[in-house]
Every structure is written in C-alpha cells, then in structure tokens.
C-alpha atoms as a PDB file:
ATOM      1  CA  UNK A   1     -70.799 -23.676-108.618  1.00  0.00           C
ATOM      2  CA  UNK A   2     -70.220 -26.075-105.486  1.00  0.00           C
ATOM      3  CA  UNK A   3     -71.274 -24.997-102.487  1.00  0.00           C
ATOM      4  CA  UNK A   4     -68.879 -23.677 -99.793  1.00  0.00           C
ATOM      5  CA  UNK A   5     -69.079 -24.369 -96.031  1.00  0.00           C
ATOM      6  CA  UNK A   6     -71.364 -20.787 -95.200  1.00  0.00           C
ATOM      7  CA  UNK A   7     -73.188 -22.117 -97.752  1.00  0.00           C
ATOM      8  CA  UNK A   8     -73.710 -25.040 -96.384  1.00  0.00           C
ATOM      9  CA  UNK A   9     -74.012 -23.748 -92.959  1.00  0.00           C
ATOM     10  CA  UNK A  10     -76.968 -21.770 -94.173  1.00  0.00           C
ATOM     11  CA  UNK A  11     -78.922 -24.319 -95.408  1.00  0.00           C
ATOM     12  CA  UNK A  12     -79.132 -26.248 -91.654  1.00  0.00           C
ATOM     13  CA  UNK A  13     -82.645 -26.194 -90.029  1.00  0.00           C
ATOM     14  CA  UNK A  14     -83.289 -22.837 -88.687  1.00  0.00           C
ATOM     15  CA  UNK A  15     -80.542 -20.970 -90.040  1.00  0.00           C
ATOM     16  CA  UNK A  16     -82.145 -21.683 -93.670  1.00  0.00           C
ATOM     17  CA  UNK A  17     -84.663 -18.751 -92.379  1.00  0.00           C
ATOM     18  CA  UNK A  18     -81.778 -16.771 -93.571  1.00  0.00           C
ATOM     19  CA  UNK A  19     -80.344 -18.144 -96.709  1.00  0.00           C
ATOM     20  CA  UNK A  20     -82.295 -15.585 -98.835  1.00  0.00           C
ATOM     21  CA  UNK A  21     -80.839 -12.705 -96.999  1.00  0.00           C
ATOM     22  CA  UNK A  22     -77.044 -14.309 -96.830  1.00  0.00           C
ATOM     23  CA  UNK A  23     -77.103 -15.023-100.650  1.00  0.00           C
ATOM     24  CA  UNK A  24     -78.636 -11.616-101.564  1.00  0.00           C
ATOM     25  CA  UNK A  25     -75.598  -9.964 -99.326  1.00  0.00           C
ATOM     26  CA  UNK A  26     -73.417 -13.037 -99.162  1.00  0.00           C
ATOM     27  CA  UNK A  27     -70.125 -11.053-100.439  1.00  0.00           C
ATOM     28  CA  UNK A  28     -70.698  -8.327 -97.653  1.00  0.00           C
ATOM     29  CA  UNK A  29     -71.536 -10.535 -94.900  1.00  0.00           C
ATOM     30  CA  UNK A  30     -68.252 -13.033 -95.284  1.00  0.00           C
ATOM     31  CA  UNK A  31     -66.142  -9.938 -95.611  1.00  0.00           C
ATOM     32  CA  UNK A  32     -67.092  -8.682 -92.634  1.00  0.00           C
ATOM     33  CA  UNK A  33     -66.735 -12.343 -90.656  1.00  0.00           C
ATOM     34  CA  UNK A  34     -63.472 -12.589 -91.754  1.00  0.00           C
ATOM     35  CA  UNK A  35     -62.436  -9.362 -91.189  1.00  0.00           C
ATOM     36  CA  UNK A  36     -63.951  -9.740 -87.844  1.00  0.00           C
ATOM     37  CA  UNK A  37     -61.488 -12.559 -87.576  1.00  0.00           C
ATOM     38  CA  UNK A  38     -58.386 -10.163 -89.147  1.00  0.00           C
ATOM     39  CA  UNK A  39     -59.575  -8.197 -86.785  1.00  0.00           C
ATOM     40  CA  UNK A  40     -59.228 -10.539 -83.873  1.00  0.00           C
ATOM     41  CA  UNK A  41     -55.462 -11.439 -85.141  1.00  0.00           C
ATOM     42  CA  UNK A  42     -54.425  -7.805 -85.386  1.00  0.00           C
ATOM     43  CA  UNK A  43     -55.729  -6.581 -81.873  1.00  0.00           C
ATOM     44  CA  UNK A  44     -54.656 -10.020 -80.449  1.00  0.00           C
ATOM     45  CA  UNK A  45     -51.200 -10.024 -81.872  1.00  0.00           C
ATOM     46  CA  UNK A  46     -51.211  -6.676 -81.163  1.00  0.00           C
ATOM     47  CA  UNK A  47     -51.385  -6.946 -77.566  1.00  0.00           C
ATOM     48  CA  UNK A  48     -49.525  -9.879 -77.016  1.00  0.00           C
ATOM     49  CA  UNK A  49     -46.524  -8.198 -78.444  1.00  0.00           C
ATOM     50  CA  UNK A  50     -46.708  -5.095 -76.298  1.00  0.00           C
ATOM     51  CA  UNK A  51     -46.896  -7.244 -73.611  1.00  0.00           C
ATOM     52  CA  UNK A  52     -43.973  -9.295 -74.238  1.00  0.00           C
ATOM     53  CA  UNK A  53     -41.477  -7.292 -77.232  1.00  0.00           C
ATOM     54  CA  UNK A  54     -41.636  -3.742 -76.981  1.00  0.00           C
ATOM     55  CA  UNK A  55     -43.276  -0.609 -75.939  1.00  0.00           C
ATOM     56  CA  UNK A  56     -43.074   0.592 -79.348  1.00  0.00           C
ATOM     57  CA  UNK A  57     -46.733   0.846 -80.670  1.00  0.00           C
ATOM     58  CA  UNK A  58     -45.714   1.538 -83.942  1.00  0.00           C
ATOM     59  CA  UNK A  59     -43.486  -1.482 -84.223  1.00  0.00           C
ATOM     60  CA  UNK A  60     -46.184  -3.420 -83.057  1.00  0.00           C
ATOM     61  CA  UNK A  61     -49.061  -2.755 -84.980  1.00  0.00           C
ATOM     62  CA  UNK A  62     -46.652  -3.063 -88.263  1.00  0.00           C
ATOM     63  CA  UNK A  63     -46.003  -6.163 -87.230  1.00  0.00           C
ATOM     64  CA  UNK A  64     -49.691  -7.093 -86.272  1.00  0.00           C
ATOM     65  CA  UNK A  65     -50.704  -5.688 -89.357  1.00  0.00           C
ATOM     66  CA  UNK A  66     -48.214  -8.409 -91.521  1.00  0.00           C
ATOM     67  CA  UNK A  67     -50.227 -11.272 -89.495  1.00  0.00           C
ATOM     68  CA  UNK A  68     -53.627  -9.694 -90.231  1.00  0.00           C
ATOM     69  CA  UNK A  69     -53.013  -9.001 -94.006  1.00  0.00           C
ATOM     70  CA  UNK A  70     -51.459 -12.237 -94.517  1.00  0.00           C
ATOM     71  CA  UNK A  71     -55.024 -13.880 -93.237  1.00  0.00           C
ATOM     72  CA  UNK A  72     -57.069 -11.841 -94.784  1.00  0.00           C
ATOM     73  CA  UNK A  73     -55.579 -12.564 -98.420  1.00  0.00           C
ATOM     74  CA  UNK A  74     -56.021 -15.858 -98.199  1.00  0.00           C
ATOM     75  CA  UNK A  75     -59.983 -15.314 -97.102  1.00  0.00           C
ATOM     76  CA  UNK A  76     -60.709 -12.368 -98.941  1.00  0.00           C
ATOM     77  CA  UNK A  77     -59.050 -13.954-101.794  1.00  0.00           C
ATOM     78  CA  UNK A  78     -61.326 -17.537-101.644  1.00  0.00           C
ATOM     79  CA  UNK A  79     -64.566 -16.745 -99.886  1.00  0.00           C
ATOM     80  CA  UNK A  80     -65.306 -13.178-100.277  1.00  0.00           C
ATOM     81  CA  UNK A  81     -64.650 -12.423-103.386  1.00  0.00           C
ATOM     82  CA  UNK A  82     -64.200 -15.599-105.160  1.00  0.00           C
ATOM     83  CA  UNK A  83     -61.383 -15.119-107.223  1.00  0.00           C
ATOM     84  CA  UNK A  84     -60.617 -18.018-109.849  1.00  0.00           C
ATOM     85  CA  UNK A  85     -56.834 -15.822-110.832  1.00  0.00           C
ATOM     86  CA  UNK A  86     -54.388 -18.790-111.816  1.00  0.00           C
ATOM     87  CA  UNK A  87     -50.718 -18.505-112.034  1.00  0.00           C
ATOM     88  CA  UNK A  88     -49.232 -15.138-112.061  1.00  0.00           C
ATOM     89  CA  UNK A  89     -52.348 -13.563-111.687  1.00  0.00           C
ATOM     90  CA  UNK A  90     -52.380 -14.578-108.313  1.00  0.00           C
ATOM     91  CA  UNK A  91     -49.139 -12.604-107.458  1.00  0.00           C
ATOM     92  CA  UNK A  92     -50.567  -9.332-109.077  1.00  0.00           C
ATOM     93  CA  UNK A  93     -53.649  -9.912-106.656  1.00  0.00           C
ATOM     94  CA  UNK A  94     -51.326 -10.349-103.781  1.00  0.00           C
ATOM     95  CA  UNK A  95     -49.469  -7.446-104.337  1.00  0.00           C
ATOM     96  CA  UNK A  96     -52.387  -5.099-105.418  1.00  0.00           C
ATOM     97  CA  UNK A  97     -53.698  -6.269-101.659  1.00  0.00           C
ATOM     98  CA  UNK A  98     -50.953  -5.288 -99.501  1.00  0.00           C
ATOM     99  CA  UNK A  99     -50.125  -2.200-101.888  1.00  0.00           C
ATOM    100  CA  UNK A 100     -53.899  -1.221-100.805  1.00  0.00           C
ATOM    101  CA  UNK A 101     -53.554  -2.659 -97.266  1.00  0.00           C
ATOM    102  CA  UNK A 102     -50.410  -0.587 -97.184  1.00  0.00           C
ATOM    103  CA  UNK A 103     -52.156   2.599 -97.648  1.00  0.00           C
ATOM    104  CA  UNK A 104     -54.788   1.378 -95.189  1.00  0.00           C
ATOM    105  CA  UNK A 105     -51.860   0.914 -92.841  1.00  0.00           C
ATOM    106  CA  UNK A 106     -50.163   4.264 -93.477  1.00  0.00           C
ATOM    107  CA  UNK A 107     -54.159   5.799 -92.179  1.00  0.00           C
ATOM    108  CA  UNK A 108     -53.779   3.438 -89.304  1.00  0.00           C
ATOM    109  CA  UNK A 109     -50.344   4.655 -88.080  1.00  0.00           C
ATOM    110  CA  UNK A 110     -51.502   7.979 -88.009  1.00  0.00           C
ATOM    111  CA  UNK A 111     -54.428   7.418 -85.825  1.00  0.00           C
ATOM    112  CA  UNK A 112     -51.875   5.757 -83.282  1.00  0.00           C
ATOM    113  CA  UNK A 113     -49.483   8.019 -83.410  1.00  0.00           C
ATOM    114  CA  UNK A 114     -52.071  11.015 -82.811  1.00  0.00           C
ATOM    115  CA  UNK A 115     -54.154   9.438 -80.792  1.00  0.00           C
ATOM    116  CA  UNK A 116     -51.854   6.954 -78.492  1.00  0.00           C
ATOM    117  CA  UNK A 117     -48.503   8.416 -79.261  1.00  0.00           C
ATOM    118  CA  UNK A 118     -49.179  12.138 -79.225  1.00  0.00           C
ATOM    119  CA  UNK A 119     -52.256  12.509 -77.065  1.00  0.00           C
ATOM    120  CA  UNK A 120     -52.053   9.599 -74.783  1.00  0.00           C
ATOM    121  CA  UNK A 121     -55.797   7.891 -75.436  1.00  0.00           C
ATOM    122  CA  UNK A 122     -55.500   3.872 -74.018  1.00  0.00           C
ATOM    123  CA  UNK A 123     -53.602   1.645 -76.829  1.00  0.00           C
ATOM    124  CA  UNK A 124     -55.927  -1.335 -77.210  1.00  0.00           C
ATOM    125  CA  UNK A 125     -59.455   1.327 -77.337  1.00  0.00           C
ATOM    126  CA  UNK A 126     -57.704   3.124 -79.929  1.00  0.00           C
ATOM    127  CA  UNK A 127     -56.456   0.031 -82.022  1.00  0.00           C
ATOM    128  CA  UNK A 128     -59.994  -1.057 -81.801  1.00  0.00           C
ATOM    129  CA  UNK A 129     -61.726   2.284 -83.462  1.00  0.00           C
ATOM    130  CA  UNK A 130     -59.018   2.127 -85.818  1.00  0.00           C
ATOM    131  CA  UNK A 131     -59.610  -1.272 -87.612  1.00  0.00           C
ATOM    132  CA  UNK A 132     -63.194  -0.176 -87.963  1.00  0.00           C
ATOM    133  CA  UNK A 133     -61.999   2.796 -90.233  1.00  0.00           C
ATOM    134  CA  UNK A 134     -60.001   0.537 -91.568  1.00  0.00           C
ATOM    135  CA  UNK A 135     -62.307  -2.009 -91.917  1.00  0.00           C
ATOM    136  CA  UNK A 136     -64.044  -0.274 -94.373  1.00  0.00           C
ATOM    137  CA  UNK A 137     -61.414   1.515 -96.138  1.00  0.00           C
ATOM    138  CA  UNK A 138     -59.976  -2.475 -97.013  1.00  0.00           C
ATOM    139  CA  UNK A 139     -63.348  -3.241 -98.372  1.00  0.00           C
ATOM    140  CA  UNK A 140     -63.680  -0.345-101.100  1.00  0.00           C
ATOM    141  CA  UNK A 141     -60.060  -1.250-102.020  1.00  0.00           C
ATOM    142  CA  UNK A 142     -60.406  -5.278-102.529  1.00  0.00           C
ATOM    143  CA  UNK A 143     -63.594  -4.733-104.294  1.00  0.00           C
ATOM    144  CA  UNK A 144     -62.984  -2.298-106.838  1.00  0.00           C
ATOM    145  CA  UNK A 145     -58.403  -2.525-107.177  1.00  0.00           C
ATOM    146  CA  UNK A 146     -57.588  -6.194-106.092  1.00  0.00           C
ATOM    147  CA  UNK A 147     -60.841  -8.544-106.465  1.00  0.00           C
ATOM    148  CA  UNK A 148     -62.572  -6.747-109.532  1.00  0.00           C
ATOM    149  CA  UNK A 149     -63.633  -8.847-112.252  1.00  0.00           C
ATOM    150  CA  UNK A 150     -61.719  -6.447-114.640  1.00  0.00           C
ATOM    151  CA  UNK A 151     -58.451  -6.079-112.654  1.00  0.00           C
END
C-alpha cells in the first residue's frame, strides 16, 4: 500500500520516535485530527453565521453541521478509514454517513435547544461540549454502519 502524507510525516527525523505508536493507533489518531478540523469548520461556521445571518441557533448549527459533514466524508472516507468503495458504492457510503451524522445531529439539537435555547448557557461553550459528544458518537457510527469492511 503507498504511503500517505501522515505517513510520510511520521517517518521525518524526530517524529519517527512515534511511528510505532501512530501505526498501531493510526485509524484513531487521523479520526480524531480531522474531526478536530470538522470540528474547527462547525464552531467556525457556526459563529460566523450568528454573527452575520441570524439569531437562530438552530438554523445555524444545521447549517454548520452541512459544512462539517460534507468535510468530514471526504476525510473520513480517504484517510481514516480507507475505503477503496467504487461506483455506486460510494453513494451508499455517503448516504449511510449523513443518515448516521443525521442522528448525531438530531442529539446535537437537543443539547442546544436545552442548554442555549431553554436554559440560556453561552452559545459557542455549549457548541463546543457538544461536538465532543458528538465526536464520539460519529466515530462508533463510521466504524461499524458506513466504513465497515462488511457494509
């Protein structure tokens, strides 16, 4: 199998010190720097468009969520989990990811609406404890419904 770029990014002088532990956990650790970086692109767009569309939180984060899931297809789809799906295949992954994402979603809007909407707790701190939850919640889902070898 060729190499990717964290592959090749471990093997540089002084980062090779931890090529045995990135290979051992390799699928863990890219999943969670991308969805570090999903993360980044659904707080970011997050923010941006409370700041300039609407007050609407819920609107919002829907929105933010389309950017995020969109992203983390793609990344999930190439460098954590490796899929090789051709053709078709490929649209069954996509939509077995954003039906899981969706459900993922559905727990998200209900910690903003309880927690922003209902109770009043600051918007962005609450977004942020959210994608943790939901951080992990996408994980168990891609690895066993979308990205399995037997799906």
């Amino acid at each position: 199998m060729d190499k990717d770029i964290f592959d090749k990014i471990t093997a540089l002088p002084g980062l090779n010190l931890f090529k045995g532990f990135y290979q051992k956990n390799k699928s863990v650790l890219l999943y969670l720097f991308f969805g570090g970086c999903t993360t980044m692109i659904s707080v970011g767009s997050f923010i941006l468009l409370h700041r300039i569309l609407t007050n609407n939180d819920l609107i919002n984060n829907v929105i933010s969520w389309i950017f995020a899931v969109l992203f983390a297809f793609f990344t999930n789809r190439k460098w954590v989990f490796g899929s090789t799906q051709k053709g078709k295949n490929i649209w069954l992954e996509m939509i077995r990811f954003f039906a899981g994402r969706l459900s993922t979603l559905g727990i998200e809007e209900l910690i903003i609406l309880i927690f922003i909407t209902w109770i009043g707790f600051n918007s962005t701190l609450v977004k942020i404890a959210a994608q943790f939850v939901v951080l992990i919640l996408n994980y168990i889902v891609s690895k066993i419904f979308v990205f399995s070898k037997k799906s």
